[in-house]
Protein backbone atom coordinates (compact mmCIF):
# COMPACT_ATOMS: atom_id res chain seq x y z
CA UNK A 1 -19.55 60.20 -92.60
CA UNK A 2 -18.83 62.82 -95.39
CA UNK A 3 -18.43 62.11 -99.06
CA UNK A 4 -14.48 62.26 -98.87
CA UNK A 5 -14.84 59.26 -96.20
CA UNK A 6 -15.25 56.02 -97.38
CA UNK A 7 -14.83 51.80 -96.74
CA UNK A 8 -12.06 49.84 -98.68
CA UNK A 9 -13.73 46.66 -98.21
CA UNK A 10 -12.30 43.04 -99.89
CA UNK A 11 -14.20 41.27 -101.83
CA UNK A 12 -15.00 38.34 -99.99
CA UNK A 13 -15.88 40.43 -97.01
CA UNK A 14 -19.68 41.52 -96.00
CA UNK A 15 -19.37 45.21 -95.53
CA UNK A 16 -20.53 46.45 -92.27
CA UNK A 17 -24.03 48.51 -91.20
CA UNK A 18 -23.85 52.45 -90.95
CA UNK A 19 -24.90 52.42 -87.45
CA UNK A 20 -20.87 52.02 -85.16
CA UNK A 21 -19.77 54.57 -87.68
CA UNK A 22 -18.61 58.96 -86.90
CA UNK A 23 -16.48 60.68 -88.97
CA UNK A 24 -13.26 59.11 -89.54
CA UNK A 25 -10.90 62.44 -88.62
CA UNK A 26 -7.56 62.28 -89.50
CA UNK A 27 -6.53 59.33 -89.07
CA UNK A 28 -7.93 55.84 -91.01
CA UNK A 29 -9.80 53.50 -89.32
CA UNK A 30 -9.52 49.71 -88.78
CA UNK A 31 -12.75 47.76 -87.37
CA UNK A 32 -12.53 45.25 -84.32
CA UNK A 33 -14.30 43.26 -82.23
CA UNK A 34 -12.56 44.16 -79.27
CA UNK A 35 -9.21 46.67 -78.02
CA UNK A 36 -7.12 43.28 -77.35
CA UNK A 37 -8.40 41.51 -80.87
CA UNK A 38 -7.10 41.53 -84.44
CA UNK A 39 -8.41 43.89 -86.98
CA UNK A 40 -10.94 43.15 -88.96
CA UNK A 41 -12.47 44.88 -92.08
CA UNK A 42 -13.18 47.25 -93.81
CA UNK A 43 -11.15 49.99 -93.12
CA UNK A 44 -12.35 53.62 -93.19
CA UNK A 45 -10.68 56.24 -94.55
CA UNK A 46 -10.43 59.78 -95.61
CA UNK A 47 -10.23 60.70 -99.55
CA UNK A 48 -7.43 62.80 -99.05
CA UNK A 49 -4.86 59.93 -97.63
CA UNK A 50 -5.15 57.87 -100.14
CA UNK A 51 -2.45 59.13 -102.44
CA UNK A 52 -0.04 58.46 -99.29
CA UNK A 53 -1.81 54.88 -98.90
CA UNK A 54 -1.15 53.79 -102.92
CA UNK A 55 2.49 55.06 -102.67
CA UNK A 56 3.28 53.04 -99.48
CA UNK A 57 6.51 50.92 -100.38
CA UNK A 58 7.01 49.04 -97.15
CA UNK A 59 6.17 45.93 -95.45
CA UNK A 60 2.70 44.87 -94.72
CA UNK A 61 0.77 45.61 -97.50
CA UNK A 62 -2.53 47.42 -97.07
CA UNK A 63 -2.19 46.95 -92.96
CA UNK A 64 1.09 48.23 -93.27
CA UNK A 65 0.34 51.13 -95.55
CA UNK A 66 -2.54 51.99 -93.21
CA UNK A 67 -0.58 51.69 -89.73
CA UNK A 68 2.12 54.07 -91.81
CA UNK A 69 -0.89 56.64 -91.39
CA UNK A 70 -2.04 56.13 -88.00
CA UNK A 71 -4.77 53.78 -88.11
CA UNK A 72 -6.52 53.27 -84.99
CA UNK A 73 -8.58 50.65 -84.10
CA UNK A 74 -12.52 50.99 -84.12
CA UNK A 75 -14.58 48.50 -81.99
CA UNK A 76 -18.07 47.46 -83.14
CA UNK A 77 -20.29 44.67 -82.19
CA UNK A 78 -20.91 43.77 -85.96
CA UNK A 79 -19.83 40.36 -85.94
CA UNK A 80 -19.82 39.90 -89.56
CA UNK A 81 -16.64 42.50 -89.34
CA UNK A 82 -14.33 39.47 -89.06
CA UNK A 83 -16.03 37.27 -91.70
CA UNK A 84 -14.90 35.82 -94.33
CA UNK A 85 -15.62 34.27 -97.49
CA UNK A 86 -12.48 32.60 -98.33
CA UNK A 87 -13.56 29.10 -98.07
CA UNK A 88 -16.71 27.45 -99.50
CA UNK A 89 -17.97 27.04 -95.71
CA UNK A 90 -16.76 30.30 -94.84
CA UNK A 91 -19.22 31.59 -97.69
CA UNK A 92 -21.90 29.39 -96.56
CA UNK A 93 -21.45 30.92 -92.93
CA UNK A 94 -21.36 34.47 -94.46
CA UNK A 95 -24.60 33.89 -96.56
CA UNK A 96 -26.63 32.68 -93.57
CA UNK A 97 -25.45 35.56 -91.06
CA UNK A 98 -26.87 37.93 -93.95
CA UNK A 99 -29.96 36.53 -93.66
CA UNK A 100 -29.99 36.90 -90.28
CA UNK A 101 -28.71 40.66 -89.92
CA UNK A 102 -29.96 42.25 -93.21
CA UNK A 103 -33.16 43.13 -95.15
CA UNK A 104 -34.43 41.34 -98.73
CA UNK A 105 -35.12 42.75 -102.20
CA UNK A 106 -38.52 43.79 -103.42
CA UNK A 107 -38.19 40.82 -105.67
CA UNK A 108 -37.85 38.66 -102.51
CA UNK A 109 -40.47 40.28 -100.69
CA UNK A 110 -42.80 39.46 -103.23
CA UNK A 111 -41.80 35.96 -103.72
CA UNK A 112 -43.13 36.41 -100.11
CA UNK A 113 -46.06 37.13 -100.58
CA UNK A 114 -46.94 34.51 -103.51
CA UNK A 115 -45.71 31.88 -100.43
CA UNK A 116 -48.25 33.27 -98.07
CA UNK A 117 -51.18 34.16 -100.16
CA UNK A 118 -51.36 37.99 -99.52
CA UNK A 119 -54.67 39.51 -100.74
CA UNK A 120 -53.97 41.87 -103.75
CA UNK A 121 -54.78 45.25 -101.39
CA UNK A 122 -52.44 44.10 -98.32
CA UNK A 123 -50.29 44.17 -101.27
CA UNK A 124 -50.97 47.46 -102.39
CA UNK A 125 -51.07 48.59 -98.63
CA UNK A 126 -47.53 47.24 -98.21
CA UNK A 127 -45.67 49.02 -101.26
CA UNK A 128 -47.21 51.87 -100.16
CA UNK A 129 -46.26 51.75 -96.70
CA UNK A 130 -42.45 50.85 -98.09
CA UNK A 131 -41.98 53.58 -100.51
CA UNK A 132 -43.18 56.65 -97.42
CA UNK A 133 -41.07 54.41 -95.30
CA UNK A 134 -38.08 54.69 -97.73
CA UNK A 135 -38.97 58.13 -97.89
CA UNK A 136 -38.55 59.09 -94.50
CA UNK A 137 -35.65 57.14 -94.08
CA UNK A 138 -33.70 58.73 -96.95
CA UNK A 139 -34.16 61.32 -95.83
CA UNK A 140 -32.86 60.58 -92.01
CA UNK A 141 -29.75 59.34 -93.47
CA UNK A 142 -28.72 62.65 -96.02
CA UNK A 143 -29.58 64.19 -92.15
CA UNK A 144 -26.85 61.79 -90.61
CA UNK A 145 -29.20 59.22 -88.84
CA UNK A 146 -27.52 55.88 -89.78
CA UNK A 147 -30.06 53.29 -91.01
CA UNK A 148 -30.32 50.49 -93.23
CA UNK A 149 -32.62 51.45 -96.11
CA UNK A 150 -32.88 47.61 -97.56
CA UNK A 151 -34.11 46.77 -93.91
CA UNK A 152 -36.91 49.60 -93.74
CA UNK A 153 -37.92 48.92 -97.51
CA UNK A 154 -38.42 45.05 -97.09
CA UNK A 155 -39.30 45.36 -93.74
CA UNK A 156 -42.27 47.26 -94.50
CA UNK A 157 -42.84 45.58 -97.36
CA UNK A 158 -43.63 42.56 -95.10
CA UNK A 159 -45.08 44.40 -93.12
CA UNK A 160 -48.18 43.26 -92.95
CA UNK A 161 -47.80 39.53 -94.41
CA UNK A 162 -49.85 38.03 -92.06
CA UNK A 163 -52.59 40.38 -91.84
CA UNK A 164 -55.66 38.16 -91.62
CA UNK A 165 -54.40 36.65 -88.25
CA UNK A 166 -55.28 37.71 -85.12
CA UNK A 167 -52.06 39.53 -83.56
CA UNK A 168 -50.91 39.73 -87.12
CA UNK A 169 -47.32 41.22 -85.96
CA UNK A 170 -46.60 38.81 -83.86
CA UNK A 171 -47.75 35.97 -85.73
CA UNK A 172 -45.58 37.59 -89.20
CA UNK A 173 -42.92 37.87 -87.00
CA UNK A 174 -42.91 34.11 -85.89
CA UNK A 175 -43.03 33.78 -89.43
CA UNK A 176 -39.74 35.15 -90.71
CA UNK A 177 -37.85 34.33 -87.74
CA UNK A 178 -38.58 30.62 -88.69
CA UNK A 179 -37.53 31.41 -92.24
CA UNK A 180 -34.38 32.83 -90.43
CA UNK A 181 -34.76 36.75 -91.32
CA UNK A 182 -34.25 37.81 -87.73
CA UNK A 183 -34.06 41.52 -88.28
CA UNK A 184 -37.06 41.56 -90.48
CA UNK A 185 -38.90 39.66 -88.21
CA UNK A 186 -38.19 42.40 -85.04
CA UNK A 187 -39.00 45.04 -87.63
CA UNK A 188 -42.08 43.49 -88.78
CA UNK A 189 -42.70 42.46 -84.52
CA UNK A 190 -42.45 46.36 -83.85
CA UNK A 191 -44.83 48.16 -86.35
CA UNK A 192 -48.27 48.25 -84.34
CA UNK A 193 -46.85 48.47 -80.75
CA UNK A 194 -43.30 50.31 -80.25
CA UNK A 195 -41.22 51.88 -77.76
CA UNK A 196 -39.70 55.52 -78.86
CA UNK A 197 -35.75 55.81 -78.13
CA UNK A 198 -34.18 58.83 -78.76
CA UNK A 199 -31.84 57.57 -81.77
CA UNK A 200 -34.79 56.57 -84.45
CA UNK A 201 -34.03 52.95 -85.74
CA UNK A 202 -35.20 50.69 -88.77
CA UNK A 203 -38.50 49.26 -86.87
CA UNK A 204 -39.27 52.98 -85.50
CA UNK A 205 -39.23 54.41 -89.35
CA UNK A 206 -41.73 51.27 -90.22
CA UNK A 207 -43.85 52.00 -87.37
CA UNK A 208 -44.37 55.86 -88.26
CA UNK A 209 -44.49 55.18 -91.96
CA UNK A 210 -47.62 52.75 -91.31
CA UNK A 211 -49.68 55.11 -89.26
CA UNK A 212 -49.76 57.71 -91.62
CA UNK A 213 -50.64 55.41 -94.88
CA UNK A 214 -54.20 54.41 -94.99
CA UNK A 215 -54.44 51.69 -97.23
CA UNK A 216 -53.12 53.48 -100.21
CA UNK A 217 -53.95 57.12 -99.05
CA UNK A 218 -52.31 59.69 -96.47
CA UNK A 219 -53.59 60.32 -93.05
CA UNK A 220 -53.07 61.84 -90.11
CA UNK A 221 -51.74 60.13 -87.46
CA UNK A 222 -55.16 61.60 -85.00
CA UNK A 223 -57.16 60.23 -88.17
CA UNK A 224 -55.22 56.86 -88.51
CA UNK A 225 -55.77 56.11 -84.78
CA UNK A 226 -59.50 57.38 -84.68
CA UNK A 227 -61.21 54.52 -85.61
CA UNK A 228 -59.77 51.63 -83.05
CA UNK A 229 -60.92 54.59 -80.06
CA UNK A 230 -64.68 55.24 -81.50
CA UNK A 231 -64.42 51.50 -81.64
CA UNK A 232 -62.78 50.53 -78.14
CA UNK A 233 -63.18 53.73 -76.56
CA UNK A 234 -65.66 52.19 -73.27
CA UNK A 235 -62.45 49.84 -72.74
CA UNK A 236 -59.99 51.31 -70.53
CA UNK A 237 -57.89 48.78 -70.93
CA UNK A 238 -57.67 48.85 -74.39
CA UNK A 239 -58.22 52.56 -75.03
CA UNK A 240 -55.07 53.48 -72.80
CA UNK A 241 -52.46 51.45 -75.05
CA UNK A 242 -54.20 53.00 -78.15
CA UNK A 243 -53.37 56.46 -76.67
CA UNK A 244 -50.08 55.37 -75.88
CA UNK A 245 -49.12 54.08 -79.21
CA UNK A 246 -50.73 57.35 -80.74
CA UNK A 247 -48.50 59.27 -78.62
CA UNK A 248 -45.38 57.15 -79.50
CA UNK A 249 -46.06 57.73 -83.01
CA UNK A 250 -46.72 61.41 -82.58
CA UNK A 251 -43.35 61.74 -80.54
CA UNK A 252 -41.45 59.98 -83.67
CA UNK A 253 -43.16 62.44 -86.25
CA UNK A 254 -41.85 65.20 -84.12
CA UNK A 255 -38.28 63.58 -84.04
CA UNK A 256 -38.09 63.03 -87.61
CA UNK A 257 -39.42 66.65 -88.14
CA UNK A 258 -36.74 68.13 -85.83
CA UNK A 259 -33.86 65.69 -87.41
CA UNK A 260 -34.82 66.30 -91.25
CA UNK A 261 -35.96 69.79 -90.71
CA UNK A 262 -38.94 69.44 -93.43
CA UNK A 263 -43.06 68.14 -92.37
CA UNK A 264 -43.31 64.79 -92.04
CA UNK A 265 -47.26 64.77 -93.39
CA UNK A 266 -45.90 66.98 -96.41
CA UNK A 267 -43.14 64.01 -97.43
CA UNK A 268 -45.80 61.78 -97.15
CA UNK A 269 -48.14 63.07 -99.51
CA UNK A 270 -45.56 63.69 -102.14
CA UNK A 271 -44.96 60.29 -101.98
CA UNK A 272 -48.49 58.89 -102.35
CA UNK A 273 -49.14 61.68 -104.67
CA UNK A 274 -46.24 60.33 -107.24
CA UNK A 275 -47.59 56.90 -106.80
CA UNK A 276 -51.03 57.67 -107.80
């Protein structure tokens, strides 16, 4: 999406992720669930039609205005595209598929951490981890790379939330999920042991950020990693999915490297650097 592109969203509408989104062209663009369903919201459009959109005098309103200019249909899974918030239950419904689908505030987050006791340095490890992670992802999206910046700043904010149990990821992701955060809790599931796709995602940017903050301090990803194989290193077992998850991490350093065009390690430390 360029800067002449934008959403016309109502106001009792949730707007929709970044992610189903390409340039809009020249024609606007009306969201739906499927080619045979009604449009939903919120349309898409280029700057430069909307002179022809506010001087639309026939029937329909804004759907008419917008079908004047050739509005085609554009089909995402989002269902939140055909929510509404015109009704007290319909607000109600709205509210909890947020909380399903999005990330929290820092303010949240650390409301969070009160709940659950978090030690003062998980705490310190956890902003730390969330501002390289908001980092990296800011700069992914001014590259084009659709993500959800709330969701990778409160997401690894929470990162670690139940550090102090064994299988702490799992365990923090049990956690939200019962609180109903659903994408927090696969972001927060994902940060130790991942899976590398080709298009980098929310829990991917997490993952990355985390193995190059050590506690408060940059590292390498080799340095973050050498510890667990001087400790496990006579377990094959165990050694083997170490290596693995080093080499996951090392592939998405080299992704975001190629996407943003700038060192990875050199972001990082600017980062920590300012913090300090």
């Amino acid at each position: 999406m360029t800067r002449k592109e934008f959403f016309l969203p109502p106001a009792t509408c949730r707007p929709l992720p970044p992610r189903p989104f390409l340039p809009c062209g020249s024609s606007p663009k009306i969201p739906a669930r499927r080619r045979c369903s009604p449009t939903a919201h919120p349309p898409y459009l280029r700057g430069d039609l909307v002179p022809a959109l506010i001087a639309y005098q026939g029937e329909g309103g804004l759907k008419g205005g917008l079908t004047s200019l050739g509005a085609q249909k554009l089909l995402v899974g989002d269902p939140g595209a055909s929510m509404d918030a015109d009704q007290a239950e319909d607000y109600e419904a709205l509210c909890a598929y947020v909380q399903k689908t999005s990330g929290l505030s820092r303010a949240a987050c650390a409301a969070l951490w009160e709940e659950y006791e978090l030690l003062p340095h998980i705490r310190r490890h956890c902003t730390a981890v969330a501002d390289v992670a908001f980092a990296i992802a800011l700069a992914l999206a001014r590259c084009g790379v659709p993500l959800d910046l709330t969701l990778v700043d409160s997401g690894a904010m929470l990162h670690d939330l139940c550090r102090l149990q064994h299988r702490h990821a799992h365990y923090g992701a049990k956690e939200l999920e019962k609180k109903g955060y659903l994408a927090l809790a696969q972001v927060v599931a994902g940060h130790d042991h991942i899976d590398v796709t080709v298009e980098l995602n929310e829990t991917q940017v997490v993952f990355l950020a985390d193995k190059i903050v050590r506690e408060t301090g940059p590292v390498t990803i080799t340095e973050r990693y050498r510890p667990a194989l001087e400790r496990f290193g006579s377990d094959p077992v165990i050694s083997k999915d170490i290596l693995t998850q080093q080499g996951n991490a090392e592939r998405l350093r080299e992704l975001f490297e190629q996407a943003a065009g700038q060192s990875l390690y050199a972001l990082s430390e600017s980062v920590l650097q300012q913090r300090a």
